[in-house]
N, C-alpha and C. Protein backbone atom coordinates (compact mmCIF):
# COMPACT_ATOMS: atom_id res chain seq x y z
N UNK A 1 -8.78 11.89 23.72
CA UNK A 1 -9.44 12.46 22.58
C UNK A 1 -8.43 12.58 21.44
N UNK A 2 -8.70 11.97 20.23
CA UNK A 2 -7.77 12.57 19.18
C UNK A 2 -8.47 13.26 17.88
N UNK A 3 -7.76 13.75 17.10
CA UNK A 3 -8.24 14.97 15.93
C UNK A 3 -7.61 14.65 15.12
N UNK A 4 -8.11 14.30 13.54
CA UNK A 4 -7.62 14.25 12.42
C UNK A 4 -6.71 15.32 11.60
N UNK A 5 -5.88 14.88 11.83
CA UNK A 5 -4.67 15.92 11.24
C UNK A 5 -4.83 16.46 9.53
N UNK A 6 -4.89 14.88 9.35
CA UNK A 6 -4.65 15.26 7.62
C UNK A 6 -5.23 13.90 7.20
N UNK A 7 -5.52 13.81 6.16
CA UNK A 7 -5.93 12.38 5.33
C UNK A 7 -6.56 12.50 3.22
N UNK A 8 -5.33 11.87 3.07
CA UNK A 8 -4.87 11.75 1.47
C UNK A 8 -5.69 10.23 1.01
N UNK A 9 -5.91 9.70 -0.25
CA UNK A 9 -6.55 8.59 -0.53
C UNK A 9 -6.16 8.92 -2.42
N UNK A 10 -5.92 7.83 -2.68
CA UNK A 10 -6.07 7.63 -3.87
C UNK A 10 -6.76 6.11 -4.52
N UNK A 11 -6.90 5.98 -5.76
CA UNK A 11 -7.83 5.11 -6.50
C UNK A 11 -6.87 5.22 -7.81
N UNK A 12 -5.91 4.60 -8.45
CA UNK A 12 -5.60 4.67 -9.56
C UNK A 12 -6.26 3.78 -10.76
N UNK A 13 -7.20 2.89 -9.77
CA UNK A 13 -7.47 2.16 -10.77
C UNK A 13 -8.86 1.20 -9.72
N UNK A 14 -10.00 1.64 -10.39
CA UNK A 14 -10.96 1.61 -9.50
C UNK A 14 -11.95 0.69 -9.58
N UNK A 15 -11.83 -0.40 -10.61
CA UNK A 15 -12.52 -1.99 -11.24
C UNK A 15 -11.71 -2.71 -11.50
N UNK A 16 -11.98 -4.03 -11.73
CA UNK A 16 -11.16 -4.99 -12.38
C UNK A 16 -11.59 -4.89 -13.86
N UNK A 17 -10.34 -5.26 -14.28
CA UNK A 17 -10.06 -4.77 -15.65
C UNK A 17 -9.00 -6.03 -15.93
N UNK A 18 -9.66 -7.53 -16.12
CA UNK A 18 -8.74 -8.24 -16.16
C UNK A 18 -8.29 -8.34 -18.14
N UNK A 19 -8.49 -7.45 -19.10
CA UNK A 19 -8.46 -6.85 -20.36
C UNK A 19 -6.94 -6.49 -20.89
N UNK A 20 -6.25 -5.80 -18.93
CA UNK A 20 -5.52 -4.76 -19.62
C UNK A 20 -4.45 -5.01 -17.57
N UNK A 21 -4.21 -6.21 -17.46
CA UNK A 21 -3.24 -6.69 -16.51
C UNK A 21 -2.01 -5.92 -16.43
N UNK A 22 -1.46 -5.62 -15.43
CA UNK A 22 -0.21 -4.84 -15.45
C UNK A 22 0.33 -5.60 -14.57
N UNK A 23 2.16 -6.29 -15.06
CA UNK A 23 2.62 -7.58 -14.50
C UNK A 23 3.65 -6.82 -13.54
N UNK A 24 3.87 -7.69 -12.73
CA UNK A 24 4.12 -6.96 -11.32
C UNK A 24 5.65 -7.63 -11.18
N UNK A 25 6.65 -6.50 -11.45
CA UNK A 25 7.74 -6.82 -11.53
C UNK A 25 8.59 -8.24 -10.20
N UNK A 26 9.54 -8.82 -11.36
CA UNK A 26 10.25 -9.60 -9.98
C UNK A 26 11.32 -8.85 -9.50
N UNK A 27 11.64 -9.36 -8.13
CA UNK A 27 12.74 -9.12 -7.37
C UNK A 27 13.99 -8.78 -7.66
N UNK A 28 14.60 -8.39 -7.69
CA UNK A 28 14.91 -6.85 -7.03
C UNK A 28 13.95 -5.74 -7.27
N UNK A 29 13.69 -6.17 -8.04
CA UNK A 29 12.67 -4.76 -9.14
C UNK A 29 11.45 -4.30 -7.78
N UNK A 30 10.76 -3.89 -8.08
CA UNK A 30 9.27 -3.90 -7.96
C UNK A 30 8.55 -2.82 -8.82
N UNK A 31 7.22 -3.01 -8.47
CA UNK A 31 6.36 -1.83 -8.94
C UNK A 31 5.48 -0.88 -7.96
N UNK A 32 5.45 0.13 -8.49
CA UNK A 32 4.81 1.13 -7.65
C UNK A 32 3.52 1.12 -7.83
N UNK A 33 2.46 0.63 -7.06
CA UNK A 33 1.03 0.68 -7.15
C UNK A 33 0.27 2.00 -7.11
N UNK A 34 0.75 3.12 -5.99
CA UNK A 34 -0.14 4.04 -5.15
C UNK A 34 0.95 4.86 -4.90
N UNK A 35 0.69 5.92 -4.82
CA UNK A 35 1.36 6.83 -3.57
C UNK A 35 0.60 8.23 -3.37
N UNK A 36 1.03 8.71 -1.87
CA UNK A 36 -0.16 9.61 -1.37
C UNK A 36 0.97 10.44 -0.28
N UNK A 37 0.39 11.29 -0.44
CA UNK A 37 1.41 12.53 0.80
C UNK A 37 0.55 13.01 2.25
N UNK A 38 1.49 12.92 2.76
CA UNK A 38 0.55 13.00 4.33
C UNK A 38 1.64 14.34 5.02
N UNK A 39 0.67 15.10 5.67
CA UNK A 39 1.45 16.79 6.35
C UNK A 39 1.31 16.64 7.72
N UNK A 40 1.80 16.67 8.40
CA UNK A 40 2.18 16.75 9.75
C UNK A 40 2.13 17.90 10.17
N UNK A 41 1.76 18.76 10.95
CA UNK A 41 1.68 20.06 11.32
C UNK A 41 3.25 20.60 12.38
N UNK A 42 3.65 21.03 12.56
CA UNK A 42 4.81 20.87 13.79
C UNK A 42 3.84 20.82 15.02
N UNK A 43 2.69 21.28 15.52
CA UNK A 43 2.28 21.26 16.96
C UNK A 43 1.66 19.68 17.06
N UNK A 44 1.95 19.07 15.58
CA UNK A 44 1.44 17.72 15.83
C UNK A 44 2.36 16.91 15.58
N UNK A 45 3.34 17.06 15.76
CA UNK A 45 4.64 16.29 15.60
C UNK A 45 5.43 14.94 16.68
N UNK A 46 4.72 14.94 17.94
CA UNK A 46 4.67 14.12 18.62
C UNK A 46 3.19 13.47 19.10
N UNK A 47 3.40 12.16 19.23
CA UNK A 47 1.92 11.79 19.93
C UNK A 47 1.29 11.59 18.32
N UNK A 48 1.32 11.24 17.52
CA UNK A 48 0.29 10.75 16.27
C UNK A 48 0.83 9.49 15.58
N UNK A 49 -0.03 9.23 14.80
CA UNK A 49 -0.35 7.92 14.01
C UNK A 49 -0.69 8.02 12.56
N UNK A 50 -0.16 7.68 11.70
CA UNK A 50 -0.69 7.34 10.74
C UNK A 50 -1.07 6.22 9.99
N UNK A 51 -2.73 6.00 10.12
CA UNK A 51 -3.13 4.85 9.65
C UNK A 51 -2.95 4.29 7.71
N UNK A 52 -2.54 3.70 7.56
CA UNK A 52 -2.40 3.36 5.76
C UNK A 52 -3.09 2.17 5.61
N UNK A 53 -3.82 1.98 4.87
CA UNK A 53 -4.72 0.93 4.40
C UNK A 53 -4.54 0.74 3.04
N UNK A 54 -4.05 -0.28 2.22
CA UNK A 54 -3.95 -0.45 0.51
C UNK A 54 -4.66 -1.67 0.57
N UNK A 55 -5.74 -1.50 -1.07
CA UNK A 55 -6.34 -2.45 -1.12
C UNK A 55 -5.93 -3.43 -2.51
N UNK A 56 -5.53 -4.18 -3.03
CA UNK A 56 -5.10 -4.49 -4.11
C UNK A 56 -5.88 -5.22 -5.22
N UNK A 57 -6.16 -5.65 -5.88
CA UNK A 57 -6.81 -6.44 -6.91
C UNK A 57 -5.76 -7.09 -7.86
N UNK A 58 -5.38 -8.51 -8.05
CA UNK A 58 -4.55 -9.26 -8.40
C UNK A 58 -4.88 -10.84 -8.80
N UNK A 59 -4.20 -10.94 -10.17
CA UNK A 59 -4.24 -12.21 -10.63
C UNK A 59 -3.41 -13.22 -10.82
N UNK A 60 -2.75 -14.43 -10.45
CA UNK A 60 -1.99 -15.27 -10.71
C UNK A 60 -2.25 -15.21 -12.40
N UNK A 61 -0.82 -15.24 -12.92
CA UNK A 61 -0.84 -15.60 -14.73
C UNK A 61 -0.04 -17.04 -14.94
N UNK A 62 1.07 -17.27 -14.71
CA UNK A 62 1.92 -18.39 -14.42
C UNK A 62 2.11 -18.89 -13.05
N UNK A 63 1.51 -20.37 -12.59
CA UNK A 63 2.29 -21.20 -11.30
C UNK A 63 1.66 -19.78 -10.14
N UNK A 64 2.16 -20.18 -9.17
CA UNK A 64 1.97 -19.49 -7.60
C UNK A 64 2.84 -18.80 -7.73
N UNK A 65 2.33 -17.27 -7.38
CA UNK A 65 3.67 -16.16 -7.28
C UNK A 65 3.33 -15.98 -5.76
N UNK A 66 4.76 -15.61 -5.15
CA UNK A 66 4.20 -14.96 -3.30
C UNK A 66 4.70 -13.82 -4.16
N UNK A 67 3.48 -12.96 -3.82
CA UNK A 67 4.12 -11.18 -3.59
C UNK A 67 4.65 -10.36 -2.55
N UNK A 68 5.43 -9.73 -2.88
CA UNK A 68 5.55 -8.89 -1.73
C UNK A 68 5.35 -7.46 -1.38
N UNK A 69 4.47 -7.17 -0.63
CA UNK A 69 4.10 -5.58 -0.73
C UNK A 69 4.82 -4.78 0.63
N UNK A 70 5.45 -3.51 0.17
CA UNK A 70 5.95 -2.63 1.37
C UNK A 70 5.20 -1.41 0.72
N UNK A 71 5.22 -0.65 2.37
CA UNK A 71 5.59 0.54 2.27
C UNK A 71 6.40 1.46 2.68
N UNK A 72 6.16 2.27 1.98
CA UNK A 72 7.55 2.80 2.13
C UNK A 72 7.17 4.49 2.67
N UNK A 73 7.63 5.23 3.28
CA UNK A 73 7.94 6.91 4.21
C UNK A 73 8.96 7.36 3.76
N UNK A 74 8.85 8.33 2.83
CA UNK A 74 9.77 9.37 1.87
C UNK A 74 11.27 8.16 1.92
N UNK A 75 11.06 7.18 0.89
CA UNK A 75 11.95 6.73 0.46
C UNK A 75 12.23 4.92 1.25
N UNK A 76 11.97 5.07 2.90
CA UNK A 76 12.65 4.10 3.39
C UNK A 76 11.35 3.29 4.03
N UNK A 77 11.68 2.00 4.06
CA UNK A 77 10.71 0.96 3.85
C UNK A 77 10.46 0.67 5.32
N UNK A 78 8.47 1.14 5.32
CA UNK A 78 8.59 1.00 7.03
C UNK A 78 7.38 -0.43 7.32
N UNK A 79 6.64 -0.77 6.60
CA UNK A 79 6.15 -2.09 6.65
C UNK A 79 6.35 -3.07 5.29
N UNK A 80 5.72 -4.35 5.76
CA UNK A 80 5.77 -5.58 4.45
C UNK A 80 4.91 -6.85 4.89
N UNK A 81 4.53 -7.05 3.88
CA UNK A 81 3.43 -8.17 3.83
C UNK A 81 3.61 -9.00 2.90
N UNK A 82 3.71 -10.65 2.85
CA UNK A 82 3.43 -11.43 1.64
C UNK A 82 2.18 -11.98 1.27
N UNK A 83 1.94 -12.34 0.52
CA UNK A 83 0.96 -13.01 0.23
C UNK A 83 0.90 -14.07 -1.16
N UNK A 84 0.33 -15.35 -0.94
CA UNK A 84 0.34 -16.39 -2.32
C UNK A 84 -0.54 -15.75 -3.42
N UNK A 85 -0.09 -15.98 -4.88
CA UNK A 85 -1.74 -15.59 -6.00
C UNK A 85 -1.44 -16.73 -6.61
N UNK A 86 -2.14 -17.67 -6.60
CA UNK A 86 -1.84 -18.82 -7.78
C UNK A 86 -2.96 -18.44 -8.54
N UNK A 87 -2.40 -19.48 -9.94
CA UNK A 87 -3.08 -19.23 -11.19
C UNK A 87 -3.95 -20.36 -11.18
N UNK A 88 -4.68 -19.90 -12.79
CA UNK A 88 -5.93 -21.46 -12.68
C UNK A 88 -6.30 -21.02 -14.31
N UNK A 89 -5.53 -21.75 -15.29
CA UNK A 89 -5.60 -21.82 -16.09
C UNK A 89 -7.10 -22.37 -16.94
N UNK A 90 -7.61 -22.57 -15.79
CA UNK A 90 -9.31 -23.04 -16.00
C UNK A 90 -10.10 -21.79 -16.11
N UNK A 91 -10.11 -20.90 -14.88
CA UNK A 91 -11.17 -20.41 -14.61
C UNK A 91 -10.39 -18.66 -14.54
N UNK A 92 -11.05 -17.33 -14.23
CA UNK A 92 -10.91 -16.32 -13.90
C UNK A 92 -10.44 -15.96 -12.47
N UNK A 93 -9.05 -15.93 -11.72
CA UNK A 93 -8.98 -16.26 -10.51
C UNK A 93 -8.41 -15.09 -9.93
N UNK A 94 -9.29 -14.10 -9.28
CA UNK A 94 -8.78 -12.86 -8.86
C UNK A 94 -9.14 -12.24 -7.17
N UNK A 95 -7.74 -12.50 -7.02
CA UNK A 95 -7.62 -11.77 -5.53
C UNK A 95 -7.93 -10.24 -4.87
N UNK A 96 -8.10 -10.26 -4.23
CA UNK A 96 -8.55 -8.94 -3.16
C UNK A 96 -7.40 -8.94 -1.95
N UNK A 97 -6.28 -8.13 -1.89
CA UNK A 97 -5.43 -8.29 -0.73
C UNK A 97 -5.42 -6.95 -0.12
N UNK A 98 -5.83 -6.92 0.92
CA UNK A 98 -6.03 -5.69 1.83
C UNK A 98 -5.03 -5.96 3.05
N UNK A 99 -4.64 -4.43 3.44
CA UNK A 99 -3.45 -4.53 4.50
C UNK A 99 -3.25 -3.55 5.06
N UNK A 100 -3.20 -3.19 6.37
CA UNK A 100 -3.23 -1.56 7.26
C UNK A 100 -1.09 -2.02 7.75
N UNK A 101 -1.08 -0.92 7.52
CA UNK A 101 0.13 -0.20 8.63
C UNK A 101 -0.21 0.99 9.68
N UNK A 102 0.55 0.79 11.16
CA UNK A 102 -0.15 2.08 11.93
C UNK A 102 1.55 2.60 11.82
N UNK A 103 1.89 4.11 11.09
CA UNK A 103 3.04 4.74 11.32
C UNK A 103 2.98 5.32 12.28
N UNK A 104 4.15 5.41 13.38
CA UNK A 104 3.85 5.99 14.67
C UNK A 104 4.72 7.06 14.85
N UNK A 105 4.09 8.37 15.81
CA UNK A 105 5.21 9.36 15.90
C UNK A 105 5.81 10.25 14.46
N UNK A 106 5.46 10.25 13.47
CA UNK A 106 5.79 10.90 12.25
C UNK A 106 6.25 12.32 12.31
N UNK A 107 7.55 12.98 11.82
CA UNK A 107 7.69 14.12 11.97
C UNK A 107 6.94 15.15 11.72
N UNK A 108 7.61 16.14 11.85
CA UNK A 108 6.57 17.35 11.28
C UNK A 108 6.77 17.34 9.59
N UNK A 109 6.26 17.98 8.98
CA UNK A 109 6.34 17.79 7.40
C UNK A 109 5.48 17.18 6.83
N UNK A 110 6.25 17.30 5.02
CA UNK A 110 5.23 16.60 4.30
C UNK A 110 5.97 15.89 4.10
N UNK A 111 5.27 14.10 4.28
CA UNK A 111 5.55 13.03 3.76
C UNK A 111 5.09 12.14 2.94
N UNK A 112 5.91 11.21 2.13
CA UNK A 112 5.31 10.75 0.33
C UNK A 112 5.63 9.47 1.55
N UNK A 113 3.85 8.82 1.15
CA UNK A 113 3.91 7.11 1.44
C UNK A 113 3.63 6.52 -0.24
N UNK A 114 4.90 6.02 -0.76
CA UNK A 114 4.27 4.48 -1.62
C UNK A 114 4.06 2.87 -1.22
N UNK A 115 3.14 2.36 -1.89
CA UNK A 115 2.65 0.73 -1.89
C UNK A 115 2.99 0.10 -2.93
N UNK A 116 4.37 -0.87 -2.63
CA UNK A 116 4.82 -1.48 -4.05
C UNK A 116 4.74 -2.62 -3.88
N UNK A 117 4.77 -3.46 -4.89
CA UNK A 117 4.53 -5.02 -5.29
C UNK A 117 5.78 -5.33 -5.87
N UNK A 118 6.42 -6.59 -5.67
CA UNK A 118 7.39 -7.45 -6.01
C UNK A 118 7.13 -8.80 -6.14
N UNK A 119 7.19 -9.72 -7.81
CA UNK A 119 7.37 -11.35 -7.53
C UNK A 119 8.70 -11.99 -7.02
N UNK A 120 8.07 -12.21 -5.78
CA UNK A 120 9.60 -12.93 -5.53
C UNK A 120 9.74 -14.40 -5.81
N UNK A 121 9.11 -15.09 -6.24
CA UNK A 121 8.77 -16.36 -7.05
C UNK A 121 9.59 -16.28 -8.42
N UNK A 122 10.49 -17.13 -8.35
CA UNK A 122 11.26 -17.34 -10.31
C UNK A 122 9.99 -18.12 -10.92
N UNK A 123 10.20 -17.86 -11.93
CA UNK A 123 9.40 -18.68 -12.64
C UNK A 123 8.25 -18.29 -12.57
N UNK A 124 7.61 -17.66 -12.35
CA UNK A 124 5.86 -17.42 -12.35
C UNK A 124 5.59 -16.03 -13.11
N UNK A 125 4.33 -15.61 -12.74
CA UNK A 125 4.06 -14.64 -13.02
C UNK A 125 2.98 -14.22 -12.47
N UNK A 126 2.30 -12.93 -12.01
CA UNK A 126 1.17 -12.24 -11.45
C UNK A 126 0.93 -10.55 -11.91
N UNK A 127 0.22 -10.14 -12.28
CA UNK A 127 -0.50 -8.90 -12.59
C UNK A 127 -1.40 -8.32 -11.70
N UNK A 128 -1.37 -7.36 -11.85
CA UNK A 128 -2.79 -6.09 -10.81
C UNK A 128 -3.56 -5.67 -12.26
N UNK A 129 -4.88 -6.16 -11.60
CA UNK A 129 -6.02 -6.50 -12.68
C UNK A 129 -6.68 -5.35 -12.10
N UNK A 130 -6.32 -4.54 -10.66
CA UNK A 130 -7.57 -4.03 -10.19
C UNK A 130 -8.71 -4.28 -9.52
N UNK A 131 -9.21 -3.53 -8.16
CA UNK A 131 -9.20 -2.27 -8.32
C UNK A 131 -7.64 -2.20 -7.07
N UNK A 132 -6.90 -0.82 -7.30
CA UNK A 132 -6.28 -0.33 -6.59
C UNK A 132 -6.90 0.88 -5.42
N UNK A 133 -6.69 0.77 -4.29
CA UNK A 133 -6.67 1.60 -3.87
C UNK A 133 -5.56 2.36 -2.57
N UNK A 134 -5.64 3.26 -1.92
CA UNK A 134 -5.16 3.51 -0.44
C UNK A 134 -4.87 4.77 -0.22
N UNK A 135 -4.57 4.84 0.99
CA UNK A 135 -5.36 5.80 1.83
C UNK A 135 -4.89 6.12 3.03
N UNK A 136 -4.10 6.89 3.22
CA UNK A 136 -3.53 7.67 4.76
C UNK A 136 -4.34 8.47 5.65
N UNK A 137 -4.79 8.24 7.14
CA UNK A 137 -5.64 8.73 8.11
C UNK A 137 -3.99 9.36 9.43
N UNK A 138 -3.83 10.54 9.08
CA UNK A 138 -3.46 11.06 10.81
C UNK A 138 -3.68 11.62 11.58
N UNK A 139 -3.64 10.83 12.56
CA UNK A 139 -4.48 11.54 13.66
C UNK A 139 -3.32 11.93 14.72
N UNK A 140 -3.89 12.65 15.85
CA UNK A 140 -3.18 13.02 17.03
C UNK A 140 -4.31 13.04 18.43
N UNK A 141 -3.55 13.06 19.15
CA UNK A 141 -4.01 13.16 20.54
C UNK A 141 -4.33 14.72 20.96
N UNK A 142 -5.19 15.24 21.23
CA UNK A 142 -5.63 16.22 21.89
C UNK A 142 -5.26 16.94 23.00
N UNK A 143 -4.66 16.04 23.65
CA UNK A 143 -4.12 16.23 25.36
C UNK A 143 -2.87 16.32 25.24
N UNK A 144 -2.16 16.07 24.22
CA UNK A 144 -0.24 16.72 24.19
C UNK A 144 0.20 17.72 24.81
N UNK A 145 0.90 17.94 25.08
CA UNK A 145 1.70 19.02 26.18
C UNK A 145 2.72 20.03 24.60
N UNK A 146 2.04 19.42 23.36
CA UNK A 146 3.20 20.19 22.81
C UNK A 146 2.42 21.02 21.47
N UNK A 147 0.65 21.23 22.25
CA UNK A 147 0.12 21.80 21.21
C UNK A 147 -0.16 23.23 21.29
């Protein structure tokens, strides 16, 4: 049996809005899409999960950019995902990139998760047109010996 501990969600940006593109820094750099705080109780400090789900909305502007998205647990980077956005100088060409991390075991406390974007492609270019979202679920186990 498990029980929802805590669960944070944000939306900074909740349509596409390809009007008003925000270009998604290159490498080393990145940009910060989201961030959301998740509380851990101490009697729930062993035995839990935290599910993160970010949903992105993104456009190739110049050539094929691969992006790269992490996240990151008060500071240090605990998943990563790439993904291609090419452009199309023809037509309106906008991606949807969705992506779960399961954080496992999380201390007690409050913890800051961000979702950032990086072009690691020279030469190109890509923007978040929108919509942004994401969203932290923690749960725990019921049957712990340490509740």
């Amino acid at each position: 049996m498990f029980k929802i501990i805590d669960y944070q969600a944000t939306e900074p940006i909740s349509m596409v809005n390809n009007n008003n593109p925000i270009p998604i820094a290159h490498s080393p750099q990145h940009s910060v899409l989201a961030a959301i705080s998740i509380c851990i109780p101490r009697r729930n400090s062993h035995h839990n999960h935290v599910q993160l789900i970010a949903t992105l909305g993104l456009r190739g502007l110049v050539e094929t950019s691969q992006i790269l998205f992490k996240i990151f647990r008060d500071g240090q980077e605990i998943f990563r995902a790439q993904q291609g956005i090419e452009s199309d100088p023809t037509s309106e060409v906008n991606y949807i990139v969705t992506f779960q991390a399961i954080d496992k075991n999380v201390g007690r406390g409050q913890h800051h998760y961000q979702v950032t974007a990086e072009n690691i492609t020279p030469d190109t270019e890509a923007a978040v047109v929108g919509p942004i979202s994401f969203s932290g679920l923690a749960i725990a186990s019921d049957d712990c010996d340490d509740f």
